[in-house]
C-alpha atoms as a PDB file:
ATOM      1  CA  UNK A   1      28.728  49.085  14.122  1.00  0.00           C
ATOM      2  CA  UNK A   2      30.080  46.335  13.285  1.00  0.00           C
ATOM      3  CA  UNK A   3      27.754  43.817  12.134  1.00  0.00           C
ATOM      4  CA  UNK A   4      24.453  44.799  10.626  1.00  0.00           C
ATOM      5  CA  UNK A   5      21.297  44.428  13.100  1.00  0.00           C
ATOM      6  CA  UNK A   6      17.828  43.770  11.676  1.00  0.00           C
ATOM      7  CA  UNK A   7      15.908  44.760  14.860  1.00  0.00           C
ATOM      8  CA  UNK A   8      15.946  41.152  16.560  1.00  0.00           C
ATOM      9  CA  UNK A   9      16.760  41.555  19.733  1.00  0.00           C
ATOM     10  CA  UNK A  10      19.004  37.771  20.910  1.00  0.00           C
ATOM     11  CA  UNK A  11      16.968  35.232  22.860  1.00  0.00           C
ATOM     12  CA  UNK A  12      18.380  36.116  26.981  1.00  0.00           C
ATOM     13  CA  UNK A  13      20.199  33.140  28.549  1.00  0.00           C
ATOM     14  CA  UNK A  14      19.973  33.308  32.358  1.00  0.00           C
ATOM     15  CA  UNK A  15      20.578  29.747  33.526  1.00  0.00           C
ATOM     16  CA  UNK A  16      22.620  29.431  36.282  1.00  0.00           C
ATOM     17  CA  UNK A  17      25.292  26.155  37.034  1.00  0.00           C
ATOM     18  CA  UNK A  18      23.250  25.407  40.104  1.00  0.00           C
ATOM     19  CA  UNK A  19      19.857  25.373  38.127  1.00  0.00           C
ATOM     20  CA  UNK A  20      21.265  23.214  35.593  1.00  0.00           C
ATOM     21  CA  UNK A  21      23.789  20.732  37.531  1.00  0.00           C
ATOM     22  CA  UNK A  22      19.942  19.963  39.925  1.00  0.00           C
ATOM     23  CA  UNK A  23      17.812  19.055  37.026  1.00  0.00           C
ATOM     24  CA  UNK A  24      20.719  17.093  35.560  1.00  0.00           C
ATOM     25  CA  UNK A  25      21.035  14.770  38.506  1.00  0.00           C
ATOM     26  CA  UNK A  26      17.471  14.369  39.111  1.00  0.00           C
ATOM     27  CA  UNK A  27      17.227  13.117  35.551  1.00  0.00           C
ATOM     28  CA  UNK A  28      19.550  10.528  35.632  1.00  0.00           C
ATOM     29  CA  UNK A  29      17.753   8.581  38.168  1.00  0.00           C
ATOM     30  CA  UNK A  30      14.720   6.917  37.682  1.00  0.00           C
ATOM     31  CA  UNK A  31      12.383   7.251  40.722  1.00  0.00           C
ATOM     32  CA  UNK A  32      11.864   4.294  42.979  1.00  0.00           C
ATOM     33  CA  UNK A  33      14.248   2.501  41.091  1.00  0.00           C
ATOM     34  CA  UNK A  34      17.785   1.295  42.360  1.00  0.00           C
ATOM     35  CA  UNK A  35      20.907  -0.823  40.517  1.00  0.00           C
ATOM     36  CA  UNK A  36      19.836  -4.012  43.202  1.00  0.00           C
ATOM     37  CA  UNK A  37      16.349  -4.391  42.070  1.00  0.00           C
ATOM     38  CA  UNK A  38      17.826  -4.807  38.239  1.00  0.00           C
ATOM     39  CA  UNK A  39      20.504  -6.970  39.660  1.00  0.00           C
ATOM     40  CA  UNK A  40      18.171  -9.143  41.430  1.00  0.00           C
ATOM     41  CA  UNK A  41      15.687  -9.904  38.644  1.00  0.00           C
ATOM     42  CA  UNK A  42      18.223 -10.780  35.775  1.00  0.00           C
ATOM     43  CA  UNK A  43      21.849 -10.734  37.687  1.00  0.00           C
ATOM     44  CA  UNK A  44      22.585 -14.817  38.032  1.00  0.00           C
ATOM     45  CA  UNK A  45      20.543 -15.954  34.853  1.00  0.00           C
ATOM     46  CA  UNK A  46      23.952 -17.590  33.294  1.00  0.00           C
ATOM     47  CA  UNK A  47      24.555 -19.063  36.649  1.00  0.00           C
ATOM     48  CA  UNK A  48      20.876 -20.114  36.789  1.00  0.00           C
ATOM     49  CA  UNK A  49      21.587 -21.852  33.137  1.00  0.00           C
ATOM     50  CA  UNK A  50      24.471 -23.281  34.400  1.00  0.00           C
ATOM     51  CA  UNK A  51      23.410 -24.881  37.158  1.00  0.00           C
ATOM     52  CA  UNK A  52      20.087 -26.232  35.223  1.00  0.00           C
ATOM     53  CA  UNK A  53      22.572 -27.865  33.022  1.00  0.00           C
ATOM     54  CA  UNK A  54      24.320 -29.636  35.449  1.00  0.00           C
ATOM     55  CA  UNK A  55      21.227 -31.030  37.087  1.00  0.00           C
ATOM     56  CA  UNK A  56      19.851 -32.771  33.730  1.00  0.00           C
ATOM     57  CA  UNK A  57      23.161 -33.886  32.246  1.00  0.00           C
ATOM     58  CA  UNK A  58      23.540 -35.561  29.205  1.00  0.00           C
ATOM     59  CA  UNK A  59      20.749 -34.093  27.005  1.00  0.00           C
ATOM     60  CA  UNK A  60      19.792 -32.621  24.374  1.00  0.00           C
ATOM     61  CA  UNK A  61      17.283 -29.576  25.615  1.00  0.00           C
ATOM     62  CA  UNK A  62      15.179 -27.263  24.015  1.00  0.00           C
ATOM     63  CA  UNK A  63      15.721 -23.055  25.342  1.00  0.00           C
ATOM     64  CA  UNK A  64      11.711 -23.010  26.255  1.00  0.00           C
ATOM     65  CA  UNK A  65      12.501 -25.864  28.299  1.00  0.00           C
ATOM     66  CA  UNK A  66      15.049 -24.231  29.872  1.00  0.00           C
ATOM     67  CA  UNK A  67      13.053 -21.085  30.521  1.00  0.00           C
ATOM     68  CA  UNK A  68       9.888 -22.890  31.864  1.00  0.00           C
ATOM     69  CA  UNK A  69      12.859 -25.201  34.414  1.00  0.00           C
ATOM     70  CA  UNK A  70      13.671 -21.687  35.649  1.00  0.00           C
ATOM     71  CA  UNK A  71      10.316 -19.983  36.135  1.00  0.00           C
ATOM     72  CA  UNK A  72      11.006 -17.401  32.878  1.00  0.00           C
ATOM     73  CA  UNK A  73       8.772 -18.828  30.525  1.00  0.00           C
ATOM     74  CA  UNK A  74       5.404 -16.165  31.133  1.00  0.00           C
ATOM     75  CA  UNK A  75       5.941 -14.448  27.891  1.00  0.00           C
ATOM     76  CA  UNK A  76       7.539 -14.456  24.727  1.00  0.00           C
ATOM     77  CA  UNK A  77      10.148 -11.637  25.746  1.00  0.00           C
ATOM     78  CA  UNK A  78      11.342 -13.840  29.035  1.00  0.00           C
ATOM     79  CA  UNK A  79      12.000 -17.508  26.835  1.00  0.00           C
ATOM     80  CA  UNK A  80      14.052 -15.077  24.185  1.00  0.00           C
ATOM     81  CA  UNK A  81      16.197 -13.314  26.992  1.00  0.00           C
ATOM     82  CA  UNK A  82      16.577 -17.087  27.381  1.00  0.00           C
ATOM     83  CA  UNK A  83      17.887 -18.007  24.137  1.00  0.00           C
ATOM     84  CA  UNK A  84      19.898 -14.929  24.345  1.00  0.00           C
ATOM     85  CA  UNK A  85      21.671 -15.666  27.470  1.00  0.00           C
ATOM     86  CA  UNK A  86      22.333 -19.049  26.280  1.00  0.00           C
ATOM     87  CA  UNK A  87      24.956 -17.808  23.673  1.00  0.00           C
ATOM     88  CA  UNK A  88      27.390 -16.924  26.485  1.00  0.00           C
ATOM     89  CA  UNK A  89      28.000 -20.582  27.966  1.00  0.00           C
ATOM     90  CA  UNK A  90      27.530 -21.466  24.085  1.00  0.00           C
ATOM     91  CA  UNK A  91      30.404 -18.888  23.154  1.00  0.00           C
ATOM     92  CA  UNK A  92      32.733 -20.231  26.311  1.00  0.00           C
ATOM     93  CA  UNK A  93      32.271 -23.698  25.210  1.00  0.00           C
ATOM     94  CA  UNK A  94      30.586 -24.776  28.385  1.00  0.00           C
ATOM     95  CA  UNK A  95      27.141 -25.977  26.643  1.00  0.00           C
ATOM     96  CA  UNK A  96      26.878 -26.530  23.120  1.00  0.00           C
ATOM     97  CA  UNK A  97      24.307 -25.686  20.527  1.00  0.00           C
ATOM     98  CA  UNK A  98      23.040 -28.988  18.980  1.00  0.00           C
ATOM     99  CA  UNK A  99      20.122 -27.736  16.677  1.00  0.00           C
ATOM    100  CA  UNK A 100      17.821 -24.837  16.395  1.00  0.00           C
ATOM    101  CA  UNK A 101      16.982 -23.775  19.890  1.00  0.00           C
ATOM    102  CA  UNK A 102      18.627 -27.380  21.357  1.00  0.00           C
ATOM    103  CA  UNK A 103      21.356 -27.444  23.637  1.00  0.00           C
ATOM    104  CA  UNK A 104      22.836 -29.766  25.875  1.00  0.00           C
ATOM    105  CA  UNK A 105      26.272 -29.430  28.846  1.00  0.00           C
ATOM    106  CA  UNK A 106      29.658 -29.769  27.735  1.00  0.00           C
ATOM    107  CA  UNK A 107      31.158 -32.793  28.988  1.00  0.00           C
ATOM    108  CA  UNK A 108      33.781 -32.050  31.104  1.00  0.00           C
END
């Protein structure tokens, strides 16, 4: 004997690769749920800004503007991913941040 046993037998392990490797996969994807309808819903929003900012040109515009222009502005959570997505053409210098929550296109 070579370690000391206090009459605990240890907890069985019978779980096979092919049990596991099933519930693994089935657990990564979400029922009913696919990559396309993500892409669909939020996929061209930058475009989307883009193109918004062409259309009204020179001025200055406020992000729940922007949001309500686009059909995102039904809560609180759409008008912020909003605001949020406006800090990539912001950091790429292609519209510029000219106040709190006002923006207007880069001239090119």
């Amino acid at each position: 004997m070579d370690t000391p046993s206090r009459g605990e037998p240890a907890p069985a392990r019978h779980a096979t690769p092919a049990d596991t490797t099933e519930d693994a996969d089935e657990s990564r994807a979400p029922a009913g749920r696919t990559d396309a309808d993500t892409v669909k819903k939020y996929g061209k929003l930058t475009e989307q800004l883009l193109a918004y900012f062409v259309k009204v040109g020179d001025v200055d515009v406020r992000a729940r503007d922007v949001a309500s222009a686009l059909g995102r502005d039904t809560d609180s959570g759409s008008i912020n991913a909003v605001r949020s997505t406006l800090d990539r053409p912001v950091g790429t210098s292609r519209v510029r941040r000219v106040g709190r929550s006002l923006y207007r296109a880069v001239k090119p």
